[in-house]
C-alpha atoms as a PDB file:
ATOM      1  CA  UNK A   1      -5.745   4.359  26.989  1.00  0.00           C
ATOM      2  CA  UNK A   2      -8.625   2.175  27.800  1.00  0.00           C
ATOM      3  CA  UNK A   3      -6.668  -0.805  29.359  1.00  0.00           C
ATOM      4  CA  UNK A   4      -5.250   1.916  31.688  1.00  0.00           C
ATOM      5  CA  UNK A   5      -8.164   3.614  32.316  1.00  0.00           C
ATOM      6  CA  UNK A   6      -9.981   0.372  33.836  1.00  0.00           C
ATOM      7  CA  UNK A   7      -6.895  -1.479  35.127  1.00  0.00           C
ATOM      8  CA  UNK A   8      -7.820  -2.288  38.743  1.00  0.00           C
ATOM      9  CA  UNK A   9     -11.383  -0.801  38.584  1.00  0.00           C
ATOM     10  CA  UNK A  10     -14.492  -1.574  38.524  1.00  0.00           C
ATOM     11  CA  UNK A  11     -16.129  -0.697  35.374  1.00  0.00           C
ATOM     12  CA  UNK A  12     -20.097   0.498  35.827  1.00  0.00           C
ATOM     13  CA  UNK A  13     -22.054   0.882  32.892  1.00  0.00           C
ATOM     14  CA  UNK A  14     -25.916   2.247  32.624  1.00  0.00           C
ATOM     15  CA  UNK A  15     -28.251   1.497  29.551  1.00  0.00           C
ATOM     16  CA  UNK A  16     -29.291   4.650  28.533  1.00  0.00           C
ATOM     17  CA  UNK A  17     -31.891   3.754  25.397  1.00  0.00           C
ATOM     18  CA  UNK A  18     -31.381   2.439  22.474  1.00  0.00           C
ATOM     19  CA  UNK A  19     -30.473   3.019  18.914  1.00  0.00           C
ATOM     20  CA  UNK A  20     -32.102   3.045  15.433  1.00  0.00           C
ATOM     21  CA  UNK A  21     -30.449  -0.511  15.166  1.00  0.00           C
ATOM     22  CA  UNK A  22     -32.384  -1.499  18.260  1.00  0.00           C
ATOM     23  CA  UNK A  23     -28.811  -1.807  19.711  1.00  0.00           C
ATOM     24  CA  UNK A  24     -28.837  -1.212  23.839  1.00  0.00           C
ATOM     25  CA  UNK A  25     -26.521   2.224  23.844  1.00  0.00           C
ATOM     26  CA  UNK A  26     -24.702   3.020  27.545  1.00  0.00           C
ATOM     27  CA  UNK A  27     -22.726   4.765  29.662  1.00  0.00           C
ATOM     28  CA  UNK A  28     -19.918   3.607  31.298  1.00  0.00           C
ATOM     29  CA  UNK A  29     -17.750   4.631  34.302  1.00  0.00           C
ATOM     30  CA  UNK A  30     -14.563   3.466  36.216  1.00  0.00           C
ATOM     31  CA  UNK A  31     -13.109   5.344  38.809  1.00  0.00           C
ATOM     32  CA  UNK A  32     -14.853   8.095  38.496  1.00  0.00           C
ATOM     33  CA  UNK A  33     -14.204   9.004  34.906  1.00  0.00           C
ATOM     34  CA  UNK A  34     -17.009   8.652  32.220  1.00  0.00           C
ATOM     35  CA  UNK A  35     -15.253   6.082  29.822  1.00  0.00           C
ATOM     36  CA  UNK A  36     -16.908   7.234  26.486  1.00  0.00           C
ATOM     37  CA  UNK A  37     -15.854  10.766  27.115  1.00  0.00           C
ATOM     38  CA  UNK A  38     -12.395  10.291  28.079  1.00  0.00           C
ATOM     39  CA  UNK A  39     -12.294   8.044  24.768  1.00  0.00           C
ATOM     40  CA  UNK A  40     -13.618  11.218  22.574  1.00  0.00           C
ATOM     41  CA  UNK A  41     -11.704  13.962  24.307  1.00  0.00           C
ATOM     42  CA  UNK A  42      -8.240  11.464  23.615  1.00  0.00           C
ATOM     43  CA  UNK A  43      -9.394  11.257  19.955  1.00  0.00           C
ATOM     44  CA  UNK A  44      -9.740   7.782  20.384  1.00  0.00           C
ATOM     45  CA  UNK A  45     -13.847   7.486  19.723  1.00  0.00           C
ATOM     46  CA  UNK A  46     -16.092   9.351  17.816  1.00  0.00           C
ATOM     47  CA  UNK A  47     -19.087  10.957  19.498  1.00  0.00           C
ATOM     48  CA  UNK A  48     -22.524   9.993  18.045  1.00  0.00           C
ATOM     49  CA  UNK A  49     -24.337  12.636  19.401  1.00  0.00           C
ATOM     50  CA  UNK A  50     -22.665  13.407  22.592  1.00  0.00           C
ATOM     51  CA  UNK A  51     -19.190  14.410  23.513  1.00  0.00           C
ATOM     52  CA  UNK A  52     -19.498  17.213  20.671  1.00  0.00           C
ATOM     53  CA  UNK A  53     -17.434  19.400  22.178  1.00  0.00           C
ATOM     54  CA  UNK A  54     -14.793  16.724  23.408  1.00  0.00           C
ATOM     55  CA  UNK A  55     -14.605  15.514  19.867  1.00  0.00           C
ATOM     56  CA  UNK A  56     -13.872  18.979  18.427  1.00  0.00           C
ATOM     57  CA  UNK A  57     -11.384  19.651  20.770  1.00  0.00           C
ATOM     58  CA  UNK A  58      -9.134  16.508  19.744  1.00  0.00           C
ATOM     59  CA  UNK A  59     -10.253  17.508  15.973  1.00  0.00           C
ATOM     60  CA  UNK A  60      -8.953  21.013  16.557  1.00  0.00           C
ATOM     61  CA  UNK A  61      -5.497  18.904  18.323  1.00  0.00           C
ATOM     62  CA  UNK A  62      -5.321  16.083  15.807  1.00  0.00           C
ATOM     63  CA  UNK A  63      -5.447  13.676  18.629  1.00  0.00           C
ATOM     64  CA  UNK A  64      -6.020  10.103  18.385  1.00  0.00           C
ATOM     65  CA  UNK A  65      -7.927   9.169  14.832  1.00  0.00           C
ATOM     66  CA  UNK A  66      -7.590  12.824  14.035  1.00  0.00           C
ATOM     67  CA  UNK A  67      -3.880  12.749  13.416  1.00  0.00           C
ATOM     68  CA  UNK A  68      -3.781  11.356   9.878  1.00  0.00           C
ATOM     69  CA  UNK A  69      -6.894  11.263   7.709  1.00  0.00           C
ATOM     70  CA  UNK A  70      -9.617   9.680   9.478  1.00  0.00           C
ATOM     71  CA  UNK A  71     -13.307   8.968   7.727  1.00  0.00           C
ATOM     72  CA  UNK A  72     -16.104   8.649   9.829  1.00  0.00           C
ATOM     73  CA  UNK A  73     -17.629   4.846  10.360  1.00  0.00           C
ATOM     74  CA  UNK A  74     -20.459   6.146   9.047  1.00  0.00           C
ATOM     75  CA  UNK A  75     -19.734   7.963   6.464  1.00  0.00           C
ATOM     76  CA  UNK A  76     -17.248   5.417   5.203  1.00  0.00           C
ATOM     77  CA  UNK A  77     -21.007   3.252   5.310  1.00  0.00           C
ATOM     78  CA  UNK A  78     -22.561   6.054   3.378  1.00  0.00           C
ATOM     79  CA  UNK A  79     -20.408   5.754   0.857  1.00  0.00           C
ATOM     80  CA  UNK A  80     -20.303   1.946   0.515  1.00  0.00           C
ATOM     81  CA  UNK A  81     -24.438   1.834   0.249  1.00  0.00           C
ATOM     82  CA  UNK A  82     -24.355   4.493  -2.519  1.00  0.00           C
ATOM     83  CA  UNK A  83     -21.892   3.062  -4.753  1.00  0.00           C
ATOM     84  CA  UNK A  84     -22.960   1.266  -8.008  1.00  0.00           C
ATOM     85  CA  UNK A  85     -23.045  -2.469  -8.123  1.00  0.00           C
ATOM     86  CA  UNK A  86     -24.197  -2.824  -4.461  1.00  0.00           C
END
């Protein structure tokens, strides 16, 4: 989906801030289409934050990562830091 989505555009992306990892967070376009929500919507990304509403529409679908059983990233982190011996 991605690979088609760019192929033969120009991809624009816009720092938007930054996140509790200090990590630069953007937005990115090409051709007119805002990359991280396509990605959601598809079921293909989760939304931190944004693309709610895209994301529980490809929940509701079982699109993309919602098709079989998919654990959040971080969640699947949550879990990891809790459990004994770490």
């Amino acid at each position: 989906l991605l690979a088609e989505m760019i192929r033969g555009e120009i991809v624009a992306c816009r720092v938007t801030g930054r996140d509790r990892y200090r990590r630069r967070l953007a937005r990115c376009e090409a051709g007119g289409r805002d990359i991280g929500r396509v990605m959601v919507s598809e079921g293909w990304a989760v939304g931190y934050g944004d693309y709610e509403r895209e994301e529980n529409r490809a929940r509701r679908a079982k699109e993309g990562v919602w098709a079989g059983s998919f654990e959040r990233p971080a969640d699947w982190r949550k879990a990891r830091a809790d459990s004994p011996g770490r």
